[in-house]
Protein backbone atom coordinates (compact mmCIF):
# COMPACT_ATOMS: atom_id res chain seq x y z
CA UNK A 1 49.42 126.84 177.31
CA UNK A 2 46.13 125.50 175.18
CA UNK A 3 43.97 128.86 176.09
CA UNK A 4 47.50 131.27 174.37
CA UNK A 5 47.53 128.69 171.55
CA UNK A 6 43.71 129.03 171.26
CA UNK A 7 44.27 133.13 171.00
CA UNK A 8 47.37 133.44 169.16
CA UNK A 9 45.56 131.20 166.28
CA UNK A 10 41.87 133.41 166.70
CA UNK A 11 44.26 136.42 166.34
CA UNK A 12 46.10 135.26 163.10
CA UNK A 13 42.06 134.94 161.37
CA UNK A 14 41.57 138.61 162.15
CA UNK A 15 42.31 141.20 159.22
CA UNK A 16 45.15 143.10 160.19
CA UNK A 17 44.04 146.52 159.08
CA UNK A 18 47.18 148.21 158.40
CA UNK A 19 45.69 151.51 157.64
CA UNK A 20 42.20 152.76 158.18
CA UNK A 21 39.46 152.11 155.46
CA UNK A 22 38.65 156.09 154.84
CA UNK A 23 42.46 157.16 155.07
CA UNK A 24 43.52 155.00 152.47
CA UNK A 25 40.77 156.07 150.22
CA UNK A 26 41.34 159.39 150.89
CA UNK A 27 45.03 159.09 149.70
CA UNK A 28 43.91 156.87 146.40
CA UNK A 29 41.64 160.25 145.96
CA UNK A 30 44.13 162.37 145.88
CA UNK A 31 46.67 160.23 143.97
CA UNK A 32 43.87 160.15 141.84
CA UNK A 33 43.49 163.90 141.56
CA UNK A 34 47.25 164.35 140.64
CA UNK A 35 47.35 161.72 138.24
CA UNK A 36 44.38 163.83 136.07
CA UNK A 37 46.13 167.10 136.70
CA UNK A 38 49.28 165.40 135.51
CA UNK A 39 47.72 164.18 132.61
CA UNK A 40 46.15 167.07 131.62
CA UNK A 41 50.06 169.10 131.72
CA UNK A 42 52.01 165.93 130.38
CA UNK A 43 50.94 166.33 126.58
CA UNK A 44 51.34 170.27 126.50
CA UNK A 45 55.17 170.11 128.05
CA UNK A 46 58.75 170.38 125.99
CA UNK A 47 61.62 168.42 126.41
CA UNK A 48 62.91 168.56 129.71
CA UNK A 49 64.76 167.34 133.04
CA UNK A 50 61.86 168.00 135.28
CA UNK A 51 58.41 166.76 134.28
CA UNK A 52 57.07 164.21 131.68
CA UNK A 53 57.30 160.12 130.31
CA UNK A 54 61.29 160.82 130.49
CA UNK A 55 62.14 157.42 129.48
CA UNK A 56 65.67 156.83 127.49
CA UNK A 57 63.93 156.60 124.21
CA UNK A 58 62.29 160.01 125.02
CA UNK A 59 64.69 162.49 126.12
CA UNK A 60 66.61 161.79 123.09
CA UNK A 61 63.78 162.95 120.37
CA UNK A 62 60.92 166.05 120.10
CA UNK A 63 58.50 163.49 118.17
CA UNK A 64 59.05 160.72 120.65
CA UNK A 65 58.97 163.05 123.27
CA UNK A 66 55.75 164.68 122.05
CA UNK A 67 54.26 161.03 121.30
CA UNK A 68 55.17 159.51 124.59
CA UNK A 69 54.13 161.96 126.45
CA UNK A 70 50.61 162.23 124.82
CA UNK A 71 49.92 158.90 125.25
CA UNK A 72 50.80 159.07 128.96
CA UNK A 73 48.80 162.19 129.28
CA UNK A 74 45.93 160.30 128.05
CA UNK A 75 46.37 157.59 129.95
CA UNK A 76 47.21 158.79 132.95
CA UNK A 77 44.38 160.80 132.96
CA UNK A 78 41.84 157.93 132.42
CA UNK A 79 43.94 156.25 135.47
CA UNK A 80 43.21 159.34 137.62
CA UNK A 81 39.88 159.18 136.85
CA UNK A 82 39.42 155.78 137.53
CA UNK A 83 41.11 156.21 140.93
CA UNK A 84 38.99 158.70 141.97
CA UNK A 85 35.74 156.77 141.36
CA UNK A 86 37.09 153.88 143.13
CA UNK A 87 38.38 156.27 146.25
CA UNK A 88 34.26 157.19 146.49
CA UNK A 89 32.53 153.82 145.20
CA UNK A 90 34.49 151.30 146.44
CA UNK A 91 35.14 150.03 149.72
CA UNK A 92 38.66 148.57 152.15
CA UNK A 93 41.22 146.86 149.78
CA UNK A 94 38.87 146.88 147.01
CA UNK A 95 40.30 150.29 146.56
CA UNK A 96 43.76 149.99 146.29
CA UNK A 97 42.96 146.94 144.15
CA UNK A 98 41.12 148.82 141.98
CA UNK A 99 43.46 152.04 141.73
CA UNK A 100 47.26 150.08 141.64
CA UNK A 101 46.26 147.58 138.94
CA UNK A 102 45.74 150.55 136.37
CA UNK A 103 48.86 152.35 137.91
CA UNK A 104 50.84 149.62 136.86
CA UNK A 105 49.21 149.09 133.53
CA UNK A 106 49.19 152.66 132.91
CA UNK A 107 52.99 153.13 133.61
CA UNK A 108 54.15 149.55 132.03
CA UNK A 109 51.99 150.41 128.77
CA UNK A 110 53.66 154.55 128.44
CA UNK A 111 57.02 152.93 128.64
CA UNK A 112 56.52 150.22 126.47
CA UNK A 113 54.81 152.92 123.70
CA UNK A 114 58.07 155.53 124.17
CA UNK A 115 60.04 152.65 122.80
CA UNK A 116 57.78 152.19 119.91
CA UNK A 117 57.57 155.37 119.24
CA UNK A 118 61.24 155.83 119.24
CA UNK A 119 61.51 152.51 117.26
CA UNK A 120 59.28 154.86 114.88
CA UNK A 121 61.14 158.36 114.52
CA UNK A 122 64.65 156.54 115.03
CA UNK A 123 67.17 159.13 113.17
């Protein structure tokens, strides 16, 4: 009984490693690729169903639309980038750390500027 307590608690102090260190920053690499290739596209597209910031605010404007989409484009871009160098320069969770936190300020931020910008050009 004491000896399968004694293992059961060394096993809970182990890392689980739920996917392998180079995998995972493989994947954030080529998240990180798409992101800049999206950004570079986002800016230069028109109004429509497929591709783009299509946010409420956006679809229903050309200037918010443009606006929204060039600040994502931007932005996204930077995140791609930044993903990319942590994929090769950083190490374990340190990379998905370092790649999700800008995701989610990156995404959050676009949003929140479509509504200003539709706040702006409101007809």
């Amino acid at each position: 009984q004491i000896s399968s307590i004694v293992t059961a608690v060394k096993f809970m102090e182990e890392p689980v490693q739920v996917m392998p260190e180079k995998l995972s920053s493989w994947i954030i690499a080529m998240l990180g690729a798409a992101m800049t290739v999206m950004g570079n596209y986002m800016p230069k597209t028109k109004r429509n169903a497929y591709f783009g910031l299509r946010t409420v605010w956006s679809v229903k404007n050309d200037k918010v639309w443009f606006e929204s989409n060039r600040f994502a484009g931007v932005s996204f871009t930077v995140c791609g980038v930044i993903m990319l160098a942590s994929a090769f320069l950083l190490e374990g969770m340190m990379v998905v750390y370092a790649s999700m936190i800008p995701l989610i300020i990156v995404t959050v931020s676009s949003v929140v500027y479509s509504y200003i910008a539709y706040k702006k050009y409101k007809d």
